[in-house]
C-alpha atoms as a PDB file:
ATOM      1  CA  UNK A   1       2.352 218.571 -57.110  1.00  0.00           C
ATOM      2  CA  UNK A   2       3.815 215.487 -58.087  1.00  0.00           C
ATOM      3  CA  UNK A   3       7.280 214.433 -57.660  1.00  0.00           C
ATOM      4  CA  UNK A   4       9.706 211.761 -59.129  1.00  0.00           C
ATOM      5  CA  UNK A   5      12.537 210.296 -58.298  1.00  0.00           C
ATOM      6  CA  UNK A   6      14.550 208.142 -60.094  1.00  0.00           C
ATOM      7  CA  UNK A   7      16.996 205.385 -59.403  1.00  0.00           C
ATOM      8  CA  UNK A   8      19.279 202.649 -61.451  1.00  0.00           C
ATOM      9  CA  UNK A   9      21.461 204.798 -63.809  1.00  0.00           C
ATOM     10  CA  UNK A  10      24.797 203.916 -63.855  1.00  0.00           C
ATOM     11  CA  UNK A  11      28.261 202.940 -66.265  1.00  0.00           C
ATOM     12  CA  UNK A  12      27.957 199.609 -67.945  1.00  0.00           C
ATOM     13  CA  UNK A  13      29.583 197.626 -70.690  1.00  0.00           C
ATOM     14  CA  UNK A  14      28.017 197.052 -74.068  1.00  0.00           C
ATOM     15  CA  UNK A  15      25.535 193.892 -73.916  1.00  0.00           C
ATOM     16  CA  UNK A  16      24.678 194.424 -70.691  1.00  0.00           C
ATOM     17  CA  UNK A  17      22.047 195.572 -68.394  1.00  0.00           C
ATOM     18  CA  UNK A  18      20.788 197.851 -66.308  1.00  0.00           C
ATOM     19  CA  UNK A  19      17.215 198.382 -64.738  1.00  0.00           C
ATOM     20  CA  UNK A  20      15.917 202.260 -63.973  1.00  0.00           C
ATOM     21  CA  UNK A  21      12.933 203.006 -61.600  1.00  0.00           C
ATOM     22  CA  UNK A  22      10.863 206.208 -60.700  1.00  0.00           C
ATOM     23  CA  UNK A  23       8.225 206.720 -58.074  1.00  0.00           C
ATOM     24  CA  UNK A  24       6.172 208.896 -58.195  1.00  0.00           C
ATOM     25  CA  UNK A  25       4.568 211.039 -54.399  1.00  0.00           C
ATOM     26  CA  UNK A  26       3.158 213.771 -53.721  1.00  0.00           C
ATOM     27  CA  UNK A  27      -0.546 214.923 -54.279  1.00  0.00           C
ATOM     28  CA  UNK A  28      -1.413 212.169 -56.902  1.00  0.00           C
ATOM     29  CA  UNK A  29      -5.176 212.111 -58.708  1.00  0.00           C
ATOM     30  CA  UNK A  30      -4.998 209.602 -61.511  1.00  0.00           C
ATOM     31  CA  UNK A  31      -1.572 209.188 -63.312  1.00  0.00           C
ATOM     32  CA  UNK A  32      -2.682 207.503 -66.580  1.00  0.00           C
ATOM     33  CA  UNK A  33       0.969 207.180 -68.694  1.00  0.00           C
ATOM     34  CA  UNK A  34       4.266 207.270 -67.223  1.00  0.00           C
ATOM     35  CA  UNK A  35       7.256 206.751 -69.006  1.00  0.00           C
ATOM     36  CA  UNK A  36      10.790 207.317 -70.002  1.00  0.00           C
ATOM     37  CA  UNK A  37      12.327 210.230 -72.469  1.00  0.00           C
ATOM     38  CA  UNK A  38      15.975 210.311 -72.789  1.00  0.00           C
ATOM     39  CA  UNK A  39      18.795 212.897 -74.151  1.00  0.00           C
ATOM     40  CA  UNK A  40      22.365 212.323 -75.256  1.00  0.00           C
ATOM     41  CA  UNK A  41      24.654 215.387 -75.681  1.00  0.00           C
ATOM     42  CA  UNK A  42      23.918 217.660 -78.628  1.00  0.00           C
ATOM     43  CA  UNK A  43      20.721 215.644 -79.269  1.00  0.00           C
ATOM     44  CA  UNK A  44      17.080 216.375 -78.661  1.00  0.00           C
ATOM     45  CA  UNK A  45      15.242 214.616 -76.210  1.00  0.00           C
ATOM     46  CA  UNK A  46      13.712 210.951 -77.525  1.00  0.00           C
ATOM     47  CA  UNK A  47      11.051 209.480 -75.890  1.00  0.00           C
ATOM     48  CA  UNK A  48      11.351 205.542 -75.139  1.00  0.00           C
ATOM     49  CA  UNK A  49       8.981 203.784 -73.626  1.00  0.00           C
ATOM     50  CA  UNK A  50       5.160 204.670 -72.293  1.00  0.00           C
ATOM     51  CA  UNK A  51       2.628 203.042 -70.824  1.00  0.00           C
ATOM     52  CA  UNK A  52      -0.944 203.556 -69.413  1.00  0.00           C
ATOM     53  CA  UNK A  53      -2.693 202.576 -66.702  1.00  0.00           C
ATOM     54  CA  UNK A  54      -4.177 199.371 -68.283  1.00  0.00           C
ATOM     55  CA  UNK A  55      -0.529 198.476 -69.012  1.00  0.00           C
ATOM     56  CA  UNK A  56      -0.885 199.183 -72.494  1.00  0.00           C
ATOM     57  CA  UNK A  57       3.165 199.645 -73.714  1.00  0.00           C
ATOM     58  CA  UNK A  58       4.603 201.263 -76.745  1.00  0.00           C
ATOM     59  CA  UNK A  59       8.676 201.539 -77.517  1.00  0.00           C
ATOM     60  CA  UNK A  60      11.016 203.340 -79.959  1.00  0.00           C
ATOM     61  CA  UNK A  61      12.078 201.228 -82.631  1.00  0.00           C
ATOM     62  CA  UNK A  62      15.801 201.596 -81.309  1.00  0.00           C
ATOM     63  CA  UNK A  63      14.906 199.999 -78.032  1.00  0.00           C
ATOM     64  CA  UNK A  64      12.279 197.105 -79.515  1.00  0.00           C
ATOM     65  CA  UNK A  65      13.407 193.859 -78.201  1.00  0.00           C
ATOM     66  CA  UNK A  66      15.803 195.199 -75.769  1.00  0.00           C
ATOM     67  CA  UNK A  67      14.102 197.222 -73.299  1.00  0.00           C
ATOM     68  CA  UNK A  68      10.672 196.256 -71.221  1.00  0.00           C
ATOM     69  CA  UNK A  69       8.586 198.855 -69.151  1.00  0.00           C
ATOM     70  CA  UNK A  70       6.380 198.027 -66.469  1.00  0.00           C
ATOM     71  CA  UNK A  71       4.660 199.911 -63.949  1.00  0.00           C
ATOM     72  CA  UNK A  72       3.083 199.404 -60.183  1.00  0.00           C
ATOM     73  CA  UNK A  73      -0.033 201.032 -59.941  1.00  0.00           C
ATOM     74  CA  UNK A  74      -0.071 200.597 -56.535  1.00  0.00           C
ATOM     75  CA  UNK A  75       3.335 202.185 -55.871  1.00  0.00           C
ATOM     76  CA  UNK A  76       3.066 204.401 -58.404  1.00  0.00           C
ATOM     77  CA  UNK A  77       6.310 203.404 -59.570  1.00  0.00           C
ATOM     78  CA  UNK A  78       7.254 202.762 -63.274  1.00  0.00           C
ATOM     79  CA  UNK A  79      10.102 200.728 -64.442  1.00  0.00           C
ATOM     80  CA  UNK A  80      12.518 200.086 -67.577  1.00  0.00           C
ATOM     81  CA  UNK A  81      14.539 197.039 -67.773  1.00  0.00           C
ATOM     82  CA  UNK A  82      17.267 197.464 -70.462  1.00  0.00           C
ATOM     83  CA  UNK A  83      19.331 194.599 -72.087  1.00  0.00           C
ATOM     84  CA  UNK A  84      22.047 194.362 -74.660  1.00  0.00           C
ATOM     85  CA  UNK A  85      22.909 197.883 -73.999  1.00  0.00           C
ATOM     86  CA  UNK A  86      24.330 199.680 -76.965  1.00  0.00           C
ATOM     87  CA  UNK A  87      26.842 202.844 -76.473  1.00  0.00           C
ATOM     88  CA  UNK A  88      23.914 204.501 -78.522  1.00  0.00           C
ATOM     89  CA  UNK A  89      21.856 204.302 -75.321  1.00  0.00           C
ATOM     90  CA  UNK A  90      24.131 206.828 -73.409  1.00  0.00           C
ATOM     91  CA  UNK A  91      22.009 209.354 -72.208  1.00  0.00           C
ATOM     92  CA  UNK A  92      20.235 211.263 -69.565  1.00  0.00           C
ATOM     93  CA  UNK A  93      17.234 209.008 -68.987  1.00  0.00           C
ATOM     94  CA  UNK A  94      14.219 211.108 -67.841  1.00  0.00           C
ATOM     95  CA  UNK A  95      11.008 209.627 -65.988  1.00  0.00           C
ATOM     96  CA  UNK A  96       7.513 211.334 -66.480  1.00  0.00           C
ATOM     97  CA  UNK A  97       4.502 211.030 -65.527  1.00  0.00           C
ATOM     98  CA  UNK A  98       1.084 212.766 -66.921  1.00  0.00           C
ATOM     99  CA  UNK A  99      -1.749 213.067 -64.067  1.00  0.00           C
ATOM    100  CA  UNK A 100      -5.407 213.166 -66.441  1.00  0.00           C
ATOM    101  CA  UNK A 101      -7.048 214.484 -63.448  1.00  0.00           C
ATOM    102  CA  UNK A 102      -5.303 217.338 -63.741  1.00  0.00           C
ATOM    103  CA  UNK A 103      -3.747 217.397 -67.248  1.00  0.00           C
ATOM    104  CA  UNK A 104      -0.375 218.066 -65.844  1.00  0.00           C
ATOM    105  CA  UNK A 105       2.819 215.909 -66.636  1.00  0.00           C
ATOM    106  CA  UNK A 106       5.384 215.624 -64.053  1.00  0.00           C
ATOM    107  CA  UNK A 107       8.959 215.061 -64.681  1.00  0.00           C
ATOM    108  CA  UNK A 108      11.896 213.569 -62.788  1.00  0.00           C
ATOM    109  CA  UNK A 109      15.532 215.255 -62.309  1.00  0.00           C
ATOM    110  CA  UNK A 110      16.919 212.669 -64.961  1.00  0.00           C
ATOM    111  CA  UNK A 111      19.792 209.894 -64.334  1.00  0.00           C
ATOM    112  CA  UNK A 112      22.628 209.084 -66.403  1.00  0.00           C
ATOM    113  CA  UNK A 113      23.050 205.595 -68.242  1.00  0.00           C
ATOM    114  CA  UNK A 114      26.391 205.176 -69.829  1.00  0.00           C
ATOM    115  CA  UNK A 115      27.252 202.247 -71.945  1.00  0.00           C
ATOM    116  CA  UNK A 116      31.007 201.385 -72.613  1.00  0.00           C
ATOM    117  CA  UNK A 117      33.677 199.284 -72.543  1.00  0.00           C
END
């Protein structure tokens, strides 16, 4: 069982930033991707950044240029640095993490980013 817990959500005005984190603990094999999915209100859940183990990255084209992911291997902790915040980013930001020992993908309890003036 692996769990995540997230951190870095919070109320900010438009252009700015904000930087999320998750760690993951618990009975960890091999976590290949983690990541970030996120879901505004009466929308279904996007997903917005990945990346691997090798640091291999991929984005939605709404968050290109804006937001960066990274990842500790050793803390098995991913992160998501976001700049020039839209209000289009409020959401529930959701951390996951897929194990490919086990083939099982973990998910956090989600953290709200709110962007506005």
């Amino acid at each position: 069982q692996v769990q995540l817990v997230e951190s870095g959500g919070g109320l900010v005005q438009p252009g700015g930033s904000l930087r999320l984190s998750c760690a993951a603990s618990g009975t960890i094999f091999r976590i290949s991707v983690m990541g970030w999915y996120r879901q505004a209100p009466g929308n279904q859940r996007e997903r917005v950044a990945r990346i691997t183990s090798n640091s291999l990255t991929t984005y939605a084209d709404s968050v290109k240029g804006r937001f960066a992911i990274s990842r500790d291997n050793a803390k098995n902790t991913v992160y998501l640095q976001m700049n020039s915040l839209k209000p289009e980013d409020t959401a529930v930001y959701y951390c996951y993490a897929y194990d490919s020992n086990t083939l099982k993908t973990s998910w956090g309890q989600g953290t709200q980013v709110t962007v506005s003036s």
